[in-house]
C-alpha atoms as a PDB file:
ATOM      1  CA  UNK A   1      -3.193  -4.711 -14.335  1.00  0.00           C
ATOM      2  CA  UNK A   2      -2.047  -6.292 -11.174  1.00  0.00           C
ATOM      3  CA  UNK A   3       0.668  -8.409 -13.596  1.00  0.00           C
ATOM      4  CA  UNK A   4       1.633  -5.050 -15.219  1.00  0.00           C
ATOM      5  CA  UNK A   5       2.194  -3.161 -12.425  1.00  0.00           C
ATOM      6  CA  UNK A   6       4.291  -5.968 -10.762  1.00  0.00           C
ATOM      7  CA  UNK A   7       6.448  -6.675 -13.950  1.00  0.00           C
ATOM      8  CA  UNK A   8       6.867  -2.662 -14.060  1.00  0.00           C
ATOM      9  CA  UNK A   9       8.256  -2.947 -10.320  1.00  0.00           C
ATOM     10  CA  UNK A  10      10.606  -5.803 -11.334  1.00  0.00           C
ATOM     11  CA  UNK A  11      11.739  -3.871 -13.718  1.00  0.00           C
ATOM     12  CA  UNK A  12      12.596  -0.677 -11.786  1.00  0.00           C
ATOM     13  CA  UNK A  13      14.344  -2.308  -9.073  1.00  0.00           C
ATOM     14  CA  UNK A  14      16.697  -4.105 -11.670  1.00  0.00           C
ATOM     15  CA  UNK A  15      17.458  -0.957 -14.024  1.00  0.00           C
ATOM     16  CA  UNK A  16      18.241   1.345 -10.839  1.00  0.00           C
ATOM     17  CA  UNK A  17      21.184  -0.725  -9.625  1.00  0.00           C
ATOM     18  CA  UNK A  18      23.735   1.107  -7.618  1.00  0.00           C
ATOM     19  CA  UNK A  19      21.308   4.007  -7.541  1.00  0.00           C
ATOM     20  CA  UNK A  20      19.517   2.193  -5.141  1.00  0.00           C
ATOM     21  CA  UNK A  21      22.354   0.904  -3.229  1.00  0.00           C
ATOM     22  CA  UNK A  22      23.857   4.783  -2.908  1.00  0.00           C
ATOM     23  CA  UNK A  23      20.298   5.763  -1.817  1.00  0.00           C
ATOM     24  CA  UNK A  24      19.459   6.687   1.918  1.00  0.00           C
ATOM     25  CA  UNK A  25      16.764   3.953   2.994  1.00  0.00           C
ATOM     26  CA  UNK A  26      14.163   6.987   4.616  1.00  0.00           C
ATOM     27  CA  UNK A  27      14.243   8.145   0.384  1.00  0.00           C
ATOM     28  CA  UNK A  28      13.869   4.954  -0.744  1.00  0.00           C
ATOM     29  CA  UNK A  29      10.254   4.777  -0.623  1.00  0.00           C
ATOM     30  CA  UNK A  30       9.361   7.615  -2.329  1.00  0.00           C
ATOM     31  CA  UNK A  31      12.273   7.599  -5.433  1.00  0.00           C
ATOM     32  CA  UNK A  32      10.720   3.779  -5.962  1.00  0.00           C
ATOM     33  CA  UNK A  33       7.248   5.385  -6.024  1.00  0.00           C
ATOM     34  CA  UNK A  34       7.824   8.546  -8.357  1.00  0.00           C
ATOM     35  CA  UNK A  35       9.449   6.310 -10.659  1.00  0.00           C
ATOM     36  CA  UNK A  36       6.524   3.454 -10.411  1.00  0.00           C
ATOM     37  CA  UNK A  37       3.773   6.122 -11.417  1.00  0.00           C
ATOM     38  CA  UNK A  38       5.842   7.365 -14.138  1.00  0.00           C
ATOM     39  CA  UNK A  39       6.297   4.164 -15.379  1.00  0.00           C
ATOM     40  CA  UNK A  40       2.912   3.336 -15.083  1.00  0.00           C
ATOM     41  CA  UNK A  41       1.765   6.678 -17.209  1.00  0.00           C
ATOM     42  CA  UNK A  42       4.094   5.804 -20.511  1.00  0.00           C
ATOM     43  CA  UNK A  43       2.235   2.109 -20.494  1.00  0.00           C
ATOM     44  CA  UNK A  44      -1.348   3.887 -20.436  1.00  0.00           C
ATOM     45  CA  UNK A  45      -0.105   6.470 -22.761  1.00  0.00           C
ATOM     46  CA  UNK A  46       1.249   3.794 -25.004  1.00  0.00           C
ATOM     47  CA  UNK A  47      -2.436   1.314 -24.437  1.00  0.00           C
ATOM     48  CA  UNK A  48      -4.566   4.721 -25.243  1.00  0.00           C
ATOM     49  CA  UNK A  49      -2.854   5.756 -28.302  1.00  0.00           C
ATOM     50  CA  UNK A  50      -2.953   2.796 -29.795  1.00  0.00           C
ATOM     51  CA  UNK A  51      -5.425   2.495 -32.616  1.00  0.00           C
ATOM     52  CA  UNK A  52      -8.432   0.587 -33.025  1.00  0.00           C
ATOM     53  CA  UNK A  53      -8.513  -2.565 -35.078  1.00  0.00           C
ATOM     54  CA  UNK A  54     -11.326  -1.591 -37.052  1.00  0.00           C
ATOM     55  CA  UNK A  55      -9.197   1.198 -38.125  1.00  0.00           C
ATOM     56  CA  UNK A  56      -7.357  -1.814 -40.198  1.00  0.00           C
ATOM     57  CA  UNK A  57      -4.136  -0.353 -39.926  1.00  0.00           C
ATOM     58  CA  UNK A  58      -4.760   3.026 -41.311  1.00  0.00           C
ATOM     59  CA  UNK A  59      -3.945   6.236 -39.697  1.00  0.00           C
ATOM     60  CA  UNK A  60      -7.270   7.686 -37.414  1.00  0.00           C
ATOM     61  CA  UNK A  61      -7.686  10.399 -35.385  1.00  0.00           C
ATOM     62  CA  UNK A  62      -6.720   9.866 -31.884  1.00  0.00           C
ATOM     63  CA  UNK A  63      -9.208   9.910 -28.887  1.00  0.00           C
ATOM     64  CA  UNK A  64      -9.471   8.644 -25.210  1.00  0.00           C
ATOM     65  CA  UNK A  65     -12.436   6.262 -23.995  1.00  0.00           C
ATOM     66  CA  UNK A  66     -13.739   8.599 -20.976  1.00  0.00           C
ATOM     67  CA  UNK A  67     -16.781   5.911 -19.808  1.00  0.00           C
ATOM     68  CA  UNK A  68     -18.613   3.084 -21.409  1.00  0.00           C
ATOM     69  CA  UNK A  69     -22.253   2.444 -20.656  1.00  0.00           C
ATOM     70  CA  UNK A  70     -24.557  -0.123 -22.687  1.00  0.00           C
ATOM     71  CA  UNK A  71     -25.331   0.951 -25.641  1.00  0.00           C
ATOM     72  CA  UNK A  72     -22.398   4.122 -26.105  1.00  0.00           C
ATOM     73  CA  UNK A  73     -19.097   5.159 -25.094  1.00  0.00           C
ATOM     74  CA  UNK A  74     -18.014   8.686 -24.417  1.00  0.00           C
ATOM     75  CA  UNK A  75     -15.065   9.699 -26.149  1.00  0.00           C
ATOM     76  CA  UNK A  76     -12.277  12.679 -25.918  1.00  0.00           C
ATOM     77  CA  UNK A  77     -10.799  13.139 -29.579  1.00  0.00           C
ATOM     78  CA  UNK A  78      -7.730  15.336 -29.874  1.00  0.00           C
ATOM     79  CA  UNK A  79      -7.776  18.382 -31.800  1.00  0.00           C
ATOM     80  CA  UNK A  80      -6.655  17.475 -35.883  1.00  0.00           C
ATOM     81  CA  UNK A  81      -6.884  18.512 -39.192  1.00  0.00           C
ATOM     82  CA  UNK A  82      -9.425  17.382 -41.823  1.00  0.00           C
ATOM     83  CA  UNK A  83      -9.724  17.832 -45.979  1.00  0.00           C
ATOM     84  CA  UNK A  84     -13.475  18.625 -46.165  1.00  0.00           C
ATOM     85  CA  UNK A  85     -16.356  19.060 -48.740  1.00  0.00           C
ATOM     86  CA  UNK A  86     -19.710  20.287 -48.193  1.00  0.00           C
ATOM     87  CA  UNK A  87     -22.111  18.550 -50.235  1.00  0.00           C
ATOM     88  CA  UNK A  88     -26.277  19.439 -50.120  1.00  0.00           C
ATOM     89  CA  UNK A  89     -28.769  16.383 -51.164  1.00  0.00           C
ATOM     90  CA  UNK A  90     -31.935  15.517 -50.103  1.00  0.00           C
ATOM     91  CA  UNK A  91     -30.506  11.770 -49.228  1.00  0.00           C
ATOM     92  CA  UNK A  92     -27.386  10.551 -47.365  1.00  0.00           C
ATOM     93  CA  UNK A  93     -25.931   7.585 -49.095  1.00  0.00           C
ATOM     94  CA  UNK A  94     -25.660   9.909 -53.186  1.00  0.00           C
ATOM     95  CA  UNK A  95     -24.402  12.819 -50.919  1.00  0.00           C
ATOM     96  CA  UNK A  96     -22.121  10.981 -49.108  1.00  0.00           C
ATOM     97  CA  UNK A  97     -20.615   9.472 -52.399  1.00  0.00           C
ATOM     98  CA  UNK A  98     -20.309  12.810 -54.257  1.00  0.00           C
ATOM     99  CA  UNK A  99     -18.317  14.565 -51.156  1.00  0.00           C
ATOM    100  CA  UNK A 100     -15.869  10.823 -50.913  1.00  0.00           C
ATOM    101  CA  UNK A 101     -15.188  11.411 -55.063  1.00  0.00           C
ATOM    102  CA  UNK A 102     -13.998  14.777 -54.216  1.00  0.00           C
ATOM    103  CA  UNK A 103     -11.938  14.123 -50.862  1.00  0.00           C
ATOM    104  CA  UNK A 104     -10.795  10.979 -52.318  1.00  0.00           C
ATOM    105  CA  UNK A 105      -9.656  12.936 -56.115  1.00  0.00           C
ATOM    106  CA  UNK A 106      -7.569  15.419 -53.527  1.00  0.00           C
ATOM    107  CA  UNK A 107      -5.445  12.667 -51.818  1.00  0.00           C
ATOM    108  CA  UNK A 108      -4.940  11.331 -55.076  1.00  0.00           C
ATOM    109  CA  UNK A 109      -2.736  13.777 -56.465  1.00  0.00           C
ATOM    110  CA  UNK A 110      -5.745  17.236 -56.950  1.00  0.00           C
ATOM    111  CA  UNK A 111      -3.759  19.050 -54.473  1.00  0.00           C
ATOM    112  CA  UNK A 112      -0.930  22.016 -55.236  1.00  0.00           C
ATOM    113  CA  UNK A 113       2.063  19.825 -54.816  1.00  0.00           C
ATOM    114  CA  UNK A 114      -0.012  17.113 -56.650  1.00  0.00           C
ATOM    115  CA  UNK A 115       1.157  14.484 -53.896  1.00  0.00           C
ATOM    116  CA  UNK A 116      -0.113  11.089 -52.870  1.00  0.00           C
ATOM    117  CA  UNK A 117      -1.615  11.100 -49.839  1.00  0.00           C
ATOM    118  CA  UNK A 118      -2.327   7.756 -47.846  1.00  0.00           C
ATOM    119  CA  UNK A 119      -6.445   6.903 -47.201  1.00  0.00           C
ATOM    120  CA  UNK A 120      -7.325   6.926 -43.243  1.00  0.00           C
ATOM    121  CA  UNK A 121     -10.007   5.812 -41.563  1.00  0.00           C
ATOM    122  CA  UNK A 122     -12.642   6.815 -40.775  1.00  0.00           C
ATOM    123  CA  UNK A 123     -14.848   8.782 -43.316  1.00  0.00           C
ATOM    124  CA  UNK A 124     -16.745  11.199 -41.324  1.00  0.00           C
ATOM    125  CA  UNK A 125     -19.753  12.875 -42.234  1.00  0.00           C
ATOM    126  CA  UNK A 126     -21.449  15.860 -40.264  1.00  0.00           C
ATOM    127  CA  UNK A 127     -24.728  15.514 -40.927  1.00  0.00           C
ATOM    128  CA  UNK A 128     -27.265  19.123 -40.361  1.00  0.00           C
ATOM    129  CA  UNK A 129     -30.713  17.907 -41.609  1.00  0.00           C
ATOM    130  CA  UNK A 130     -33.249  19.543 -44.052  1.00  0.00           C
ATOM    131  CA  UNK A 131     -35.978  21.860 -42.427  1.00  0.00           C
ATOM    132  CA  UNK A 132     -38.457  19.100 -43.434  1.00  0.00           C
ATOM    133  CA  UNK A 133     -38.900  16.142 -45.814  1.00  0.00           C
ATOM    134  CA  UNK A 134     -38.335  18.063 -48.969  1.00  0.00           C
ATOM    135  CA  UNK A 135     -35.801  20.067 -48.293  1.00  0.00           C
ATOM    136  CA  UNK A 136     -32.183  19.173 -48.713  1.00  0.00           C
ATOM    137  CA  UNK A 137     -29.961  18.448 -45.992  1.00  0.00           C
ATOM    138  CA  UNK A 138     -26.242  19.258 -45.456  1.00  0.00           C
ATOM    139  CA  UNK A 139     -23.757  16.996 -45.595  1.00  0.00           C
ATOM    140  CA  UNK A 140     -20.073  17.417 -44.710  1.00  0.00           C
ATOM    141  CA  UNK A 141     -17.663  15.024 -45.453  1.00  0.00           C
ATOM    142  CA  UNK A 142     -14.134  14.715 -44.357  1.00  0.00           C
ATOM    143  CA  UNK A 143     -10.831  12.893 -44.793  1.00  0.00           C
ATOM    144  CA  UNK A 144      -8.656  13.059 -41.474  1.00  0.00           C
ATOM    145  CA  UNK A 145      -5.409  14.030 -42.911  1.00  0.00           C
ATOM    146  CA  UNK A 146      -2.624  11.281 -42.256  1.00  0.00           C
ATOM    147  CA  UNK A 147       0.063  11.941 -39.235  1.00  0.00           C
ATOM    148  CA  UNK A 148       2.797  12.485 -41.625  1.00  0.00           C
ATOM    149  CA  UNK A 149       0.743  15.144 -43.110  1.00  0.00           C
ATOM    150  CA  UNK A 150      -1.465  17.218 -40.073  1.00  0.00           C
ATOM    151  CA  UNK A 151       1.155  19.916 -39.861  1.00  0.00           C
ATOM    152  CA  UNK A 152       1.491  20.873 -43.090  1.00  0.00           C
ATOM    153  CA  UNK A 153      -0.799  19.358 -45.858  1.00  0.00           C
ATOM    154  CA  UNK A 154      -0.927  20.197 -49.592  1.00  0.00           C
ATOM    155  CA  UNK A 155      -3.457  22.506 -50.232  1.00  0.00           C
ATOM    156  CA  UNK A 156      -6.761  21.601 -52.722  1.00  0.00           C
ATOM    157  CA  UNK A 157      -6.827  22.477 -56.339  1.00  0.00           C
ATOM    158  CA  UNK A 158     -10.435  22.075 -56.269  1.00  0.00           C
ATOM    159  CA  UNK A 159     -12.520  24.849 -54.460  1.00  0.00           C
ATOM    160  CA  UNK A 160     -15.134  22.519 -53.559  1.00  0.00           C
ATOM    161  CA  UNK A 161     -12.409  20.770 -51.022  1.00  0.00           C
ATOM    162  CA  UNK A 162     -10.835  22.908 -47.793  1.00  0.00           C
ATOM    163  CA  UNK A 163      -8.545  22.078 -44.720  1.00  0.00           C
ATOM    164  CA  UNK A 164     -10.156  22.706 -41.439  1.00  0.00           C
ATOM    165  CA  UNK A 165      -8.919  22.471 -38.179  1.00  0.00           C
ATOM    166  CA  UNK A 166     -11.199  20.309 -35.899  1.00  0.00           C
ATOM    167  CA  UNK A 167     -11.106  21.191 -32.313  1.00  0.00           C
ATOM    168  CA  UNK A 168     -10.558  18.996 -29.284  1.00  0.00           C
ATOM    169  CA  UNK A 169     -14.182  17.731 -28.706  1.00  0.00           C
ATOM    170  CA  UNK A 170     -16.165  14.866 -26.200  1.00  0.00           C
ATOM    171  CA  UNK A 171     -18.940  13.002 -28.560  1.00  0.00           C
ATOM    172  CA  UNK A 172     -21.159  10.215 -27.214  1.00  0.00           C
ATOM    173  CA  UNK A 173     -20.406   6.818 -29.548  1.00  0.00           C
ATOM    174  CA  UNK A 174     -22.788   4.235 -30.665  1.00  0.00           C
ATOM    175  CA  UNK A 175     -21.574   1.560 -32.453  1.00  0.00           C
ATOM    176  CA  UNK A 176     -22.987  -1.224 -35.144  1.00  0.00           C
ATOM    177  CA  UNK A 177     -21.725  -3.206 -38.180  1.00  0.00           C
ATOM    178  CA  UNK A 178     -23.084  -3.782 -41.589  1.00  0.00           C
ATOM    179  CA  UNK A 179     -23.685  -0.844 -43.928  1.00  0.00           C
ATOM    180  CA  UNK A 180     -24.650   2.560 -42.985  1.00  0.00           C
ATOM    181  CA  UNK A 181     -26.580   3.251 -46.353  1.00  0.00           C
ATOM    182  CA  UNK A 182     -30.100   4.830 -45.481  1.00  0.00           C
ATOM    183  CA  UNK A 183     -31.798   7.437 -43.875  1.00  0.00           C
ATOM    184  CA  UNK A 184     -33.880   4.846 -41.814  1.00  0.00           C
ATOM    185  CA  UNK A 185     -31.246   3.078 -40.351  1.00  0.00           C
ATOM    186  CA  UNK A 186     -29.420   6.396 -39.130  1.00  0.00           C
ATOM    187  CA  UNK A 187     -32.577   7.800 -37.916  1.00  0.00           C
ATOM    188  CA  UNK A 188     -33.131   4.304 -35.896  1.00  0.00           C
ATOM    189  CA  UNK A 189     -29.560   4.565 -34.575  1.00  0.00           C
ATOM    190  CA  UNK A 190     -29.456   8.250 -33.405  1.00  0.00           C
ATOM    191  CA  UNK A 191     -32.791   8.184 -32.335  1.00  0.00           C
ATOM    192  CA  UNK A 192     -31.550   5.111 -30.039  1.00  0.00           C
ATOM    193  CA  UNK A 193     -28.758   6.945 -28.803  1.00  0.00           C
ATOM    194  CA  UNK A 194     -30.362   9.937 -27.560  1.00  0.00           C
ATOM    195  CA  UNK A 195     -32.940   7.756 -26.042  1.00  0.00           C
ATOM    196  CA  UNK A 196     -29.872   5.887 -24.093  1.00  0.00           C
ATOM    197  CA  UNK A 197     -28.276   9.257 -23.465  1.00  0.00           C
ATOM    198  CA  UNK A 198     -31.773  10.708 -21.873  1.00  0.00           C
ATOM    199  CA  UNK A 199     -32.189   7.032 -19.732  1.00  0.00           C
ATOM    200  CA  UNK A 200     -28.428   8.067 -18.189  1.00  0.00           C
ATOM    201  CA  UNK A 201     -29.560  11.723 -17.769  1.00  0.00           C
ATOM    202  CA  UNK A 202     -26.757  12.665 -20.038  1.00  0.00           C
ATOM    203  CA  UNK A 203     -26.780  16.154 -21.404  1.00  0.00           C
ATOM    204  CA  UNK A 204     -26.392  16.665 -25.819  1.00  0.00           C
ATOM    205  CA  UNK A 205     -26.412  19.107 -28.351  1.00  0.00           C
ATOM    206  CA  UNK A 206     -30.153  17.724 -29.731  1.00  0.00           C
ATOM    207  CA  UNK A 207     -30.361  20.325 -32.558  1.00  0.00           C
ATOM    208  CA  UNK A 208     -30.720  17.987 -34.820  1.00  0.00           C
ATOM    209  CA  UNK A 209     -26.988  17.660 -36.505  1.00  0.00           C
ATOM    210  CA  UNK A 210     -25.624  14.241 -36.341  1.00  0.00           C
ATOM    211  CA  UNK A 211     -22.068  12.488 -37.106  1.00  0.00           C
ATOM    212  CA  UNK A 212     -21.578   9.184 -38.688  1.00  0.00           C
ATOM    213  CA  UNK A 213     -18.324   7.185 -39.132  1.00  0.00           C
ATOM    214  CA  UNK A 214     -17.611   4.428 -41.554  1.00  0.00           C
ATOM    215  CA  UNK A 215     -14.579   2.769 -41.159  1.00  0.00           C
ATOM    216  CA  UNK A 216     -14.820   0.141 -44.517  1.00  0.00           C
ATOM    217  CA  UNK A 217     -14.875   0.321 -48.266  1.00  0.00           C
ATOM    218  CA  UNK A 218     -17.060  -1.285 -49.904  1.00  0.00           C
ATOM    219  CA  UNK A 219     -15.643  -4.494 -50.662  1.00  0.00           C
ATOM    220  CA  UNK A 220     -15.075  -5.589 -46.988  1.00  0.00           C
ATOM    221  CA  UNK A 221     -18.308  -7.611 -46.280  1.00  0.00           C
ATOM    222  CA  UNK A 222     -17.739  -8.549 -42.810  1.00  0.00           C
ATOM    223  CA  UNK A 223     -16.700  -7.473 -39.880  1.00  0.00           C
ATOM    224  CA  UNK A 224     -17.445  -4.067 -40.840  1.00  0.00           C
ATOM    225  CA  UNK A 225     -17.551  -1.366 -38.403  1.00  0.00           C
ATOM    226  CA  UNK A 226     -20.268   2.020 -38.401  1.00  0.00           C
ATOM    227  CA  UNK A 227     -20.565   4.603 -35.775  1.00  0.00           C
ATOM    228  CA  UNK A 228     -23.324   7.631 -35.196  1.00  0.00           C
ATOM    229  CA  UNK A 229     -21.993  10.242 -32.748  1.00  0.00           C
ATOM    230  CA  UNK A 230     -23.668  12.782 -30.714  1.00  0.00           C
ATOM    231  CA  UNK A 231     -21.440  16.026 -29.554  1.00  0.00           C
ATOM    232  CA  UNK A 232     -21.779  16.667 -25.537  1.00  0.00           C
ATOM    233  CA  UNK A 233     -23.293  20.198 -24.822  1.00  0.00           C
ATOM    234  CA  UNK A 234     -19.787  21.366 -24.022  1.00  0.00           C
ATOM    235  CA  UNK A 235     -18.839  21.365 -27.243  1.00  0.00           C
ATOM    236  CA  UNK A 236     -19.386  23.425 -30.735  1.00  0.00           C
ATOM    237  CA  UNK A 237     -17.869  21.320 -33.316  1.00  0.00           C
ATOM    238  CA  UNK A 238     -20.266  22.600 -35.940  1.00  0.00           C
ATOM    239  CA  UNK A 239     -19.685  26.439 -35.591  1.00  0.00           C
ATOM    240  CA  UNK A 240     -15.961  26.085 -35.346  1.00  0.00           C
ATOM    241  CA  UNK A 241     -16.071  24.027 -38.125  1.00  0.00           C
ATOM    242  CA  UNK A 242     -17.800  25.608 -40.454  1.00  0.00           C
ATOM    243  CA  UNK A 243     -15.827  28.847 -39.587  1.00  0.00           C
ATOM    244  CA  UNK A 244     -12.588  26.778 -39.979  1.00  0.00           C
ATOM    245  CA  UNK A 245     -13.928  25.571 -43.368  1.00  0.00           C
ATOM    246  CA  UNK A 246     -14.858  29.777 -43.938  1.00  0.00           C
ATOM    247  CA  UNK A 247     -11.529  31.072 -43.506  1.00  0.00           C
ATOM    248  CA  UNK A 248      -9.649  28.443 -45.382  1.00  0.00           C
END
């Protein structure tokens, strides 16, 4: 940082040129200062919107790493919009595959303008569990719709698939590679989580819902990157999603 910050003040003093020289020396100070923090802000706005690599060159939704502790990071993602299904199963990995053959038949030309629309990372499933071991669970599944198209995508031919509007939100993120394909290995990964988040005395919304993230198709084999996500009390991504999903 120190580097940056110097190069940055390198660079101010040669761009101002005879704006300097004109300048009384008692303003000096501050004009080199104002312009030092503002220069400062566009390189962390630059470093924060940057994506990922594990989103592999795909479009993702944008969010800011608030803290990092071991085992989770907590995360500000901007508001966005999504293509959604809702799918009900009694297990994740079947569910999960019937709502992707529906959001992925959409960007593929279903839609009323019957356009293309490029595959992002990641696919995100909000996961509201059954009321026990027999009953099914809800699963909803959703494409984040690519930059080029958040302001105004097509809309779905099928009625199975909406456009929802996800709000700004703060989610606790644990992360792990491999494949997310079983209830037992979410359960052992959420259940980990909350345990971390309870160590740190970090408050959640523990009704049960869950969010995972997979960021690879199938045919990557390694370096493969999975993510479970637990919503800080503050926020309500469920209800306003589901009522975004309602009035579409």
């Amino acid at each position: 940082m120190k580097a940056i910050s110097i190069t940055v003040a390198v660079l101010l003093v040669a761009a101002a040129g005879p704006a300097l020289a004109a300048r009384p020396l008692d303003g000096l100070k501050d004009w080199l200062a104002d312009h030092f923090k503002a220069a400062e802000a566009q390189l962390s706005t630059t470093a924060a919107d940057k994506a990922p690599w594990f989103c592999h060159d795909l479009d993702c939704p944008p969010y800011k790493v608030v803290n990092k502790s071991d085992g989770y990071e907590t995360r500000e993602y901007k508001a966005g919009k999504w293509a959604v299904t809702q799918v009900e199963g009694l297990l994740y990995e079947p569910s999960v595959g019937v709502g992707f053959k529906r959001l992925f038949e959409f960007i593929s030309g279903a839609n009323e303008d019957e356009t293309k629309i490029p595959m992002t990372a990641p696919v995100v499933t909000l996961v509201q569990p059954g009321q026990g071991p027999f009953c099914k669970s809800n699963f909803t599944v959703g494409f984040f719709m690519p930059f080029d198209f958040q302001d105004s995508p097509p809309k779905p031919k099928s009625k199975d698939v909406f456009l929802a509007d996800s709000p700004k939100d703060t989610v606790y993120v644990t992360q792990f590679g491999g494949f997310m394909v079983d209830e037992f290995t979410l359960a052992a990964k959420v259940k980990a989580l909350r345990q971390d988040l309870d160590d740190n005395e970090q408050s959640y919304q523990d009704d049960g819902t869950y969010i995972t993230a997979s960021y690879d198709p199938p045919f990557r084999l390694q370096h493969r990157h999975n993510e479970v996500h637990l919503r800080a009390t503050s926020s309500n991504l469920v209800k306003r999603l589901v009522d975004s999903v309602k009035s579409s």
